[in-house]
Protein backbone atom coordinates (compact mmCIF):
# COMPACT_ATOMS: atom_id res chain seq x y z
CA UNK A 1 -13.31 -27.41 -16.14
CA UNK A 2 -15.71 -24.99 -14.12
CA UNK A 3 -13.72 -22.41 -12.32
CA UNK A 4 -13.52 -23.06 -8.42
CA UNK A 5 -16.24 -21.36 -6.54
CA UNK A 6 -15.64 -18.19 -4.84
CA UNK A 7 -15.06 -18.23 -0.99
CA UNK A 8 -15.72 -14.44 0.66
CA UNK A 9 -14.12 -14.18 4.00
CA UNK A 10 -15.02 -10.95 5.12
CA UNK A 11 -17.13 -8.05 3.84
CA UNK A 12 -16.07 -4.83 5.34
CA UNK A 13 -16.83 -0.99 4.67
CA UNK A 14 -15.07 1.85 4.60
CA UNK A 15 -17.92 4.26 5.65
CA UNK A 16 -17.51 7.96 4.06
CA UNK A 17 -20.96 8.97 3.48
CA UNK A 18 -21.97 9.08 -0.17
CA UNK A 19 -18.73 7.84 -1.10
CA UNK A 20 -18.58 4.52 1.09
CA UNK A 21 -16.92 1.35 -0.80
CA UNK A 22 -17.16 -2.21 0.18
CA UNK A 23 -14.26 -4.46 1.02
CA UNK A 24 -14.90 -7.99 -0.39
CA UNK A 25 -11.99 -10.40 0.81
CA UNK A 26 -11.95 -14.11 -0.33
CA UNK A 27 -10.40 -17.08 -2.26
CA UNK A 28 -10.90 -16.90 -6.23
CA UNK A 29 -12.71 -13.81 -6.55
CA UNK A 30 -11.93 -13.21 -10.16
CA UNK A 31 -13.87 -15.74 -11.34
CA UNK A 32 -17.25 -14.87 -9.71
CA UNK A 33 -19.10 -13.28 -12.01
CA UNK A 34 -21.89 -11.90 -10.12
CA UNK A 35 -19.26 -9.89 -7.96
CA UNK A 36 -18.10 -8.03 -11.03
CA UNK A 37 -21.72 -7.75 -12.64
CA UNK A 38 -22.13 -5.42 -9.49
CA UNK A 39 -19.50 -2.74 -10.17
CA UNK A 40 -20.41 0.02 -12.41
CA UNK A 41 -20.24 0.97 -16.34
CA UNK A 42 -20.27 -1.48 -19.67
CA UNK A 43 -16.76 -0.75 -21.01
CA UNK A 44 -14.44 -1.72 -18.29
CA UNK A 45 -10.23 -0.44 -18.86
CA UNK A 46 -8.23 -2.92 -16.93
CA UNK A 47 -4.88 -1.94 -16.05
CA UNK A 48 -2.32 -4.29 -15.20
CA UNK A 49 1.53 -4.48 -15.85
CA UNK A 50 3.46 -7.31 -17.98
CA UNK A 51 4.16 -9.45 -14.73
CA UNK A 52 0.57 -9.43 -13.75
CA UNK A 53 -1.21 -9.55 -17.33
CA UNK A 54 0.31 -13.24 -18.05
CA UNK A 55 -1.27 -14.45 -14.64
CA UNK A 56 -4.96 -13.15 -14.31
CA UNK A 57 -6.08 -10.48 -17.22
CA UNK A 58 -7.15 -13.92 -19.28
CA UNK A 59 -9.06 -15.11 -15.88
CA UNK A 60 -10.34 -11.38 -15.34
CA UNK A 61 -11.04 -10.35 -19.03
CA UNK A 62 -13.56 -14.15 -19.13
CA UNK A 63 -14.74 -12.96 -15.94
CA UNK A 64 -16.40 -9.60 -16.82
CA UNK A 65 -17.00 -10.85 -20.29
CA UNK A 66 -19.56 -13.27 -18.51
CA UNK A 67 -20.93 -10.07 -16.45
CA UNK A 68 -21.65 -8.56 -19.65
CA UNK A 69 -18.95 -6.19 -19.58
CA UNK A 70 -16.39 -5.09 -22.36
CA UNK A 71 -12.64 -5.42 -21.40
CA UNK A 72 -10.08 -3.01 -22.62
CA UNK A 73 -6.70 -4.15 -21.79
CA UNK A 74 -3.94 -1.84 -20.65
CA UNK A 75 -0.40 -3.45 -19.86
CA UNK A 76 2.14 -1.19 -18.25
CA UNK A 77 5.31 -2.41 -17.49
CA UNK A 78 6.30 -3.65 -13.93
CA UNK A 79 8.38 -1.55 -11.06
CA UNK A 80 8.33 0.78 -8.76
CA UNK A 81 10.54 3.10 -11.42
CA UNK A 82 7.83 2.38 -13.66
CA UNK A 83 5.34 4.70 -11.28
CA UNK A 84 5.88 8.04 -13.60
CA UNK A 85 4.41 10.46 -15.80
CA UNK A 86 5.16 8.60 -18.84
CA UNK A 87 3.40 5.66 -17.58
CA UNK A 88 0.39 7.61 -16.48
CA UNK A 89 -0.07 9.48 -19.74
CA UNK A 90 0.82 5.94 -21.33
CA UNK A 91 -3.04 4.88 -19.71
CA UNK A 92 -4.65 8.70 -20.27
CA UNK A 93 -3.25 7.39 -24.45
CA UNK A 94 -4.95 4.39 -24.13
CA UNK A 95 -8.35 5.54 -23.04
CA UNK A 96 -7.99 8.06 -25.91
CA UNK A 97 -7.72 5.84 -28.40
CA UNK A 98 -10.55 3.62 -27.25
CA UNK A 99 -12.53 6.97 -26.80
CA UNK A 100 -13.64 5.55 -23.48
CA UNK A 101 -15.81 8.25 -21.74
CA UNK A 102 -17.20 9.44 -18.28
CA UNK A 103 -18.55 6.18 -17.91
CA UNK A 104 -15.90 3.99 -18.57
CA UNK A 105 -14.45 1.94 -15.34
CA UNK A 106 -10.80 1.99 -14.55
CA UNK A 107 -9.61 -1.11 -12.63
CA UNK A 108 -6.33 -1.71 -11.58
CA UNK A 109 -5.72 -5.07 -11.32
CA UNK A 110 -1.73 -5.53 -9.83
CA UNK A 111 0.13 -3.85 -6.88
CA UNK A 112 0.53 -1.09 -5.07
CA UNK A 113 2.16 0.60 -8.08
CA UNK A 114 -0.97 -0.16 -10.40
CA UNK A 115 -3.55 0.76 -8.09
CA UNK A 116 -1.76 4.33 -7.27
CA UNK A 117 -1.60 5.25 -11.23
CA UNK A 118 -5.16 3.87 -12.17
CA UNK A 119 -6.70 5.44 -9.32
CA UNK A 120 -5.04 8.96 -10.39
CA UNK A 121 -5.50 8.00 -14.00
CA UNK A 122 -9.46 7.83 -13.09
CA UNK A 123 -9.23 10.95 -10.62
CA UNK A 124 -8.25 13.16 -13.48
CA UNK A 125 -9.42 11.50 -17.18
CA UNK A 126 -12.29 13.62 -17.82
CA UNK A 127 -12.31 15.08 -14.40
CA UNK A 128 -12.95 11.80 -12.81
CA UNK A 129 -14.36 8.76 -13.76
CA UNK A 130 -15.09 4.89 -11.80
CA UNK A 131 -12.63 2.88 -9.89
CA UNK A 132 -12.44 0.12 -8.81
CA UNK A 133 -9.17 -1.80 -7.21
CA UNK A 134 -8.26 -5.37 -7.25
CA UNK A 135 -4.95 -6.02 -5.72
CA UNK A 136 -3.17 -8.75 -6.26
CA UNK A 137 0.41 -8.25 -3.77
CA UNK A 138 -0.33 -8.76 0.45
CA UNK A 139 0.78 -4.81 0.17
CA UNK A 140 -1.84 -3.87 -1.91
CA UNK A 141 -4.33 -5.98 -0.38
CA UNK A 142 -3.73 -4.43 3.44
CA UNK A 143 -2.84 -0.98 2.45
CA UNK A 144 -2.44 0.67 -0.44
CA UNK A 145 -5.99 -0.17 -2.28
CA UNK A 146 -8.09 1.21 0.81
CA UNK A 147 -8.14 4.77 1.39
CA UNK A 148 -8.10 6.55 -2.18
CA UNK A 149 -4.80 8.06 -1.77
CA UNK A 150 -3.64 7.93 -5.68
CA UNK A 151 -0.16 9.26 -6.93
CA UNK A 152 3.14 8.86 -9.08
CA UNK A 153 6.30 9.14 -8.18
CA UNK A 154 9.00 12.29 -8.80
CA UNK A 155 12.81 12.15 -9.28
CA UNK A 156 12.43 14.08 -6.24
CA UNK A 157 10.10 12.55 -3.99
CA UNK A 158 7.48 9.76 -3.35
CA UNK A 159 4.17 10.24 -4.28
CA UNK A 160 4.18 14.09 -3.83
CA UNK A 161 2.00 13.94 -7.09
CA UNK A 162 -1.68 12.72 -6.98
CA UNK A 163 -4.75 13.16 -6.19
CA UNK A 164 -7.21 11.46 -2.96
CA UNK A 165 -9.70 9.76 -5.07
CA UNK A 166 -11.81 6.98 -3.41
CA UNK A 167 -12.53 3.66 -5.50
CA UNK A 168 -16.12 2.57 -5.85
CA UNK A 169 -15.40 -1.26 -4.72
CA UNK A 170 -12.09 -3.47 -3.62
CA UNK A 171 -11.31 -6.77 -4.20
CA UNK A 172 -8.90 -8.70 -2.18
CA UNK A 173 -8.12 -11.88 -4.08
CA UNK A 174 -6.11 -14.16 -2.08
CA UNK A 175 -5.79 -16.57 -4.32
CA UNK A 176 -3.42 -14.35 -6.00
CA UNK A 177 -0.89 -14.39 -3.35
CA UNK A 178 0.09 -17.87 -4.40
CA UNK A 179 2.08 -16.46 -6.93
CA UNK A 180 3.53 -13.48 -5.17
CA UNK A 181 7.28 -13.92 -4.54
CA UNK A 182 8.39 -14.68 -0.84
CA UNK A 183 10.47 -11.42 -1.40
CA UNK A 184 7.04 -9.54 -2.41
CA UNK A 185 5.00 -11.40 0.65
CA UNK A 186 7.69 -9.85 3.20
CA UNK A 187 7.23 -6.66 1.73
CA UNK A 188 3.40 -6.99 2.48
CA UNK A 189 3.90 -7.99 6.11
CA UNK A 190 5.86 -4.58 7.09
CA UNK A 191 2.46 -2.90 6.06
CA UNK A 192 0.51 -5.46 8.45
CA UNK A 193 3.10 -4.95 11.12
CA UNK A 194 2.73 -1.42 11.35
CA UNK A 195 -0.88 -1.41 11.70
CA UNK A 196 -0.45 -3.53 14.87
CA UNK A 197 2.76 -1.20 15.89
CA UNK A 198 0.40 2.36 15.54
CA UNK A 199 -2.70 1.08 16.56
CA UNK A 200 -3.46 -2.24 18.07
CA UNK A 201 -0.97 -4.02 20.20
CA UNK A 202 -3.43 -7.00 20.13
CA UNK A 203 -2.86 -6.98 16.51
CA UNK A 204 0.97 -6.54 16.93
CA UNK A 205 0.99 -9.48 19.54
CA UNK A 206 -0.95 -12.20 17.07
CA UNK A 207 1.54 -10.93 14.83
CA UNK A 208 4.60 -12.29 17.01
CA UNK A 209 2.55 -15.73 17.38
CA UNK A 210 1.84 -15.86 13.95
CA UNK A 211 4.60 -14.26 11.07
CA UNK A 212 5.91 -17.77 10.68
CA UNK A 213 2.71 -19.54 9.61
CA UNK A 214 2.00 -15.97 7.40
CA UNK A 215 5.28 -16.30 5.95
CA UNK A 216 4.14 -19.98 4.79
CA UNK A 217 1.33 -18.63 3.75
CA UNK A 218 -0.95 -19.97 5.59
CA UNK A 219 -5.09 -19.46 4.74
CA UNK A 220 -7.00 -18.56 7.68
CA UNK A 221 -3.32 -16.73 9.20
CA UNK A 222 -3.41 -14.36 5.68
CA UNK A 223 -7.30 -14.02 5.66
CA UNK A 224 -7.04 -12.52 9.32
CA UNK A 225 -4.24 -10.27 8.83
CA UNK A 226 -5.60 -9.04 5.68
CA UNK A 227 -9.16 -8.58 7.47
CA UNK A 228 -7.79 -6.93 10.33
CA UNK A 229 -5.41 -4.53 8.50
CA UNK A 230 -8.38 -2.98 6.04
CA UNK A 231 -10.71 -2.84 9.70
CA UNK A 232 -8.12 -0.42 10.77
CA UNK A 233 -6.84 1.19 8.05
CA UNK A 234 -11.01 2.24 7.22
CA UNK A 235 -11.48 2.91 10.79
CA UNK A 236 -8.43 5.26 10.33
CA UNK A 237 -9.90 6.93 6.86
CA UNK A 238 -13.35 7.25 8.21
CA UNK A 239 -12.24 9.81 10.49
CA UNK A 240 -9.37 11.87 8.54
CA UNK A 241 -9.70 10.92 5.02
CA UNK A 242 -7.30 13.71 4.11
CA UNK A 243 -4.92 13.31 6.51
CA UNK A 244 -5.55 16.45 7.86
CA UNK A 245 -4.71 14.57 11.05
CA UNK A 246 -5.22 11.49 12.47
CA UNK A 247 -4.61 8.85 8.88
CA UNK A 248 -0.80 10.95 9.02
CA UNK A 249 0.01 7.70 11.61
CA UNK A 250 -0.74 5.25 8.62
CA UNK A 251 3.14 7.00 7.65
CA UNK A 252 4.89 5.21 10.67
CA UNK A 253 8.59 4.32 8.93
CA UNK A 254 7.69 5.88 5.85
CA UNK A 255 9.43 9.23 6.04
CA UNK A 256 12.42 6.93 6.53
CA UNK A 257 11.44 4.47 4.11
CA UNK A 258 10.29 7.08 1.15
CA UNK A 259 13.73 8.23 1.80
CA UNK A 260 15.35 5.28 1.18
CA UNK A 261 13.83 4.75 -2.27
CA UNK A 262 14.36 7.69 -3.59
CA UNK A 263 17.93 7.81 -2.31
CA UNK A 264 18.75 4.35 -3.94
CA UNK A 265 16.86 4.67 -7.20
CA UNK A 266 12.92 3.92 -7.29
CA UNK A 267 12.98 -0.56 -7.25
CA UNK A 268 16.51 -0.96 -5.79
CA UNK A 269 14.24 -1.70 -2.57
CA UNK A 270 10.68 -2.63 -2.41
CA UNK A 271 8.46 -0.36 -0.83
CA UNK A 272 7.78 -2.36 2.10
CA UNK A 273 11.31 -3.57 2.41
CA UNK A 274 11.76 0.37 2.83
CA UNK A 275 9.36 1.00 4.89
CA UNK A 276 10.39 -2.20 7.64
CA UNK A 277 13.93 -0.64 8.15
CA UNK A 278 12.39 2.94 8.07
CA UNK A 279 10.12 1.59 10.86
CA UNK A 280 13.08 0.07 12.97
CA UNK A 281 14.84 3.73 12.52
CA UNK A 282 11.51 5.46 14.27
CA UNK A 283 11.92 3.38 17.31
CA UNK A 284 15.13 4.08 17.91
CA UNK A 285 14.61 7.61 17.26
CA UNK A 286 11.37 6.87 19.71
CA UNK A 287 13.74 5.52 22.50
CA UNK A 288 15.64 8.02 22.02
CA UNK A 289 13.09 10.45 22.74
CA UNK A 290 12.13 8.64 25.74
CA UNK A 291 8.74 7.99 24.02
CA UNK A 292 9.23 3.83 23.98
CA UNK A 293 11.22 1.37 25.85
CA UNK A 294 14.21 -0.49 24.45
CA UNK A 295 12.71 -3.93 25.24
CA UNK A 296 9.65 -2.72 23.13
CA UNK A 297 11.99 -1.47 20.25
CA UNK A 298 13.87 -4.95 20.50
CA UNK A 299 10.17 -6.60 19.97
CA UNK A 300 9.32 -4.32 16.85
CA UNK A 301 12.47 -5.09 15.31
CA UNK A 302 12.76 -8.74 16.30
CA UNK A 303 9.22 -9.08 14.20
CA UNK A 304 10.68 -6.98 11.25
CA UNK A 305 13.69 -9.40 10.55
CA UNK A 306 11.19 -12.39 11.47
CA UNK A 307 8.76 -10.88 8.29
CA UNK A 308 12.43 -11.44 6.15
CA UNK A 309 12.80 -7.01 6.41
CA UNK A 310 15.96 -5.42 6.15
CA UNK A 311 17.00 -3.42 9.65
CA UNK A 312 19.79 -2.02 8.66
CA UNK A 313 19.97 1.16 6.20
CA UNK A 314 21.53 1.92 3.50
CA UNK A 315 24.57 4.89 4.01
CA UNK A 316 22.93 7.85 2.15
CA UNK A 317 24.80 10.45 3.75
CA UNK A 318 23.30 12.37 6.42
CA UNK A 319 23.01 15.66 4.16
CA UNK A 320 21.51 13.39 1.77
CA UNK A 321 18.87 11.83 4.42
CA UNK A 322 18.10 15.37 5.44
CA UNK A 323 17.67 16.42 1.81
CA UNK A 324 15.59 13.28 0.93
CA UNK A 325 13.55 13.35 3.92
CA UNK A 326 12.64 17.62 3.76
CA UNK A 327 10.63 16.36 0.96
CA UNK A 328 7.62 15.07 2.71
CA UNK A 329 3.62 15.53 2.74
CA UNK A 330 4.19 15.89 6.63
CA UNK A 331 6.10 18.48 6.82
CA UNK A 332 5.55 22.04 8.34
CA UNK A 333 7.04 25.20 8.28
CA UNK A 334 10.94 23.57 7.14
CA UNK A 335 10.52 20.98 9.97
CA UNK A 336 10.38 17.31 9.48
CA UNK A 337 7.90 15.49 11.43
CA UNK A 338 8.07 12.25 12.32
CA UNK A 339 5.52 9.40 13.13
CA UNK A 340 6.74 8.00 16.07
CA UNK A 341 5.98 5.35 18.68
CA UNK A 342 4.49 6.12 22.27
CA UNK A 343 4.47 3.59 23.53
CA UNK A 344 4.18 0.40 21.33
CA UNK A 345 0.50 0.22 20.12
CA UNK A 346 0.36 4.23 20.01
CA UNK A 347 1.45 7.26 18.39
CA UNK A 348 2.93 10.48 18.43
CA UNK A 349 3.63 13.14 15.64
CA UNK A 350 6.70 15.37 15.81
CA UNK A 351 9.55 17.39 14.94
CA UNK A 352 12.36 16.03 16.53
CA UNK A 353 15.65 17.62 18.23
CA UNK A 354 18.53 17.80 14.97
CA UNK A 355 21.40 15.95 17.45
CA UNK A 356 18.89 13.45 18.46
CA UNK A 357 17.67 12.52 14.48
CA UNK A 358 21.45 12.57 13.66
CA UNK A 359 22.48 9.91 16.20
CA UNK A 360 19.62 7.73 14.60
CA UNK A 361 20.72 8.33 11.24
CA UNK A 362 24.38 7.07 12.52
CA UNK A 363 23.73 4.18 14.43
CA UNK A 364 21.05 2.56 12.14
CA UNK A 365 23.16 3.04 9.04
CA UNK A 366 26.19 0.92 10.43
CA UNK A 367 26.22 -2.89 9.72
């Protein structure tokens, strides 16, 4: 049977000068051949995990074979726990072994997880080498694959360990959602909800029209979302792609959310399950600060629980929140900042008032 013809929905950019990378989003993209004949070097390392591999590294592997490229297979295993230093020196082992060089491609093909480790993986083998991202969770696809921010995770904090390192192309397979648990496809939508939340209330109002028919996963409803997420979140790189600035909004619920994780265990809660409630904890904080209204705040959270997101938090402890959240990439001078909403559809960054974060802390951590 020939495999089903490729359909590309959009073809975006994220424009960074010398270093600009296409955006190719469509139906059955790992089977067109001439896509992956474009993307650079002979010997190509695919890594993947062992939920992943059994799906699409037989579909991807025939794929590049046809584009005259040489697959070398690299299965890590699956989880957010699994985003360490053992796994990352499990792929720098791998590449050894094959004595892949300078011009070997690293491809991640998986989630968020597997992009973050293959992109650092490629930032630092031999001082850098190709990249190239094809995520296969909604999370991946809106977020984490676009903008070369690359890491693993510590006992002690989220991603404080990595490396910005742009990939040379994305693909955004959406064809692979079909297998993507409904528990996995929530997660996604918190990451497409806060791009509406931060940036485009548009965006946030199609959103309230339209989580149900995303949830069902609906084509032209997940083409859209995905489309429109990557258009901002580029938009958003293209002009801080350090986040000296600006891309620190792309954080809204996270310094809550990061918190979470690493207070329950890395993979006790997804990362975008984390991130939904941590979102619903910076609007209240937000109202509390006079920054957003509560009829707003009931909106964002109202969407949350519609994507199937937890809004209530887990009881860390508020010494334990406070220790959790001091470790953050925002941070300044002690203080914790905080992406919060003003109003819905905007931003503001700040430290916030100790009585004020406290009373958050309290009332979103009771059932």
């Amino acid at each position: 049977m020939s495999p089903i013809p490729a359909t590309v929905f959009a073809r975006l950019s994220v424009d960074l000068g010398e270093r600009s990378y296409p955006i190719i989003i469509g139906d059955h993209l790992l089977t067109d051949v001439e896509l992956f004949r474009g993307i650079p070097g002979q010997r190509i390392a695919v890594v993947t995990n062992t939920v992943v591999a059994p799906l699409y590294l037989e579909r991807l592997s025939a794929t590049l074979n046809a584009a005259g490229k040489q697959c070398i297979p690299i299965v890590l295993p699956d989880g957010e726990e699994e985003k360490n230093v053992t796994n990352l020196m499990a792929i720098f082992t791998a590449l050894l072994e094959q004595k892949c060089d300078r011009k070997t491609t690293l491809l991640a093909l998986g989630g968020g997880v597997i992009g973050d480790m293959t992109g650092f993986a490629a930032a630092t083998y031999m001082r850098g080498v190709p990249f190239v991202q094809v995520p296969t969770t909604l999370l991946a696809q809106v977020d984490s694959s676009v903008g070369g921010k690359t890491a693993i995770n510590h006992p002690l904090g989220k991603n404080m360990i990595g490396a910005f390192y742009q990939p040379q192309w994305v693909f955004a397979d959406t064809d692979t959602l079909a297998t993507l648990p409904d528990r996995e496809l929530s997660a996604g939508l918190a990451e497409v909800i806060k791009h509406g939340a931060i940036i485009d209330i548009e965006f946030f109002e199609w959103l309230e029209r339209n989580i149900y028919a995303l949830r069902a996963r609906d084509r032209e409803a997940l083409a859209y979302a995905i489309r429109r997420s990557c258009e901002i979140k580029a938009e958003v790189v293209r002009q801080d792609e350090r986040e000296s600035g600006l891309r620190a909004i792309l954080n809204f619920g996270h310094t809550f959310g990061h918190a979470i994780e690493a207070g329950l265990g890395y993979g006790e809660w997804l990362h975008g399950e984390a991130v939904g409630c941590g979102m619903t904890m910076a609007a209240d904080l937000s109202v509390r600060l006079g920054y957003l209204s509560a009829s707003e705040q009931a909106r964002l959270q109202s969407l949350i629980k519609a994507a199937g997101l937890p809004t209530v938090a887990p009881d860390l402890g508020e010494l334990r929140w406070l220790d959790l959240m001091e470790v953050d990439k925002k941070n300044e001078g002690g203080q914790i900042k905080f992406i919060l909403l003003k109003p819905l559809g905007s931003t503001s960054i700040t430290a916030v008032p100790a009585d004020q974060l406290s009373a958050t802390l309290h009332a979103c951590t009771r059932a």
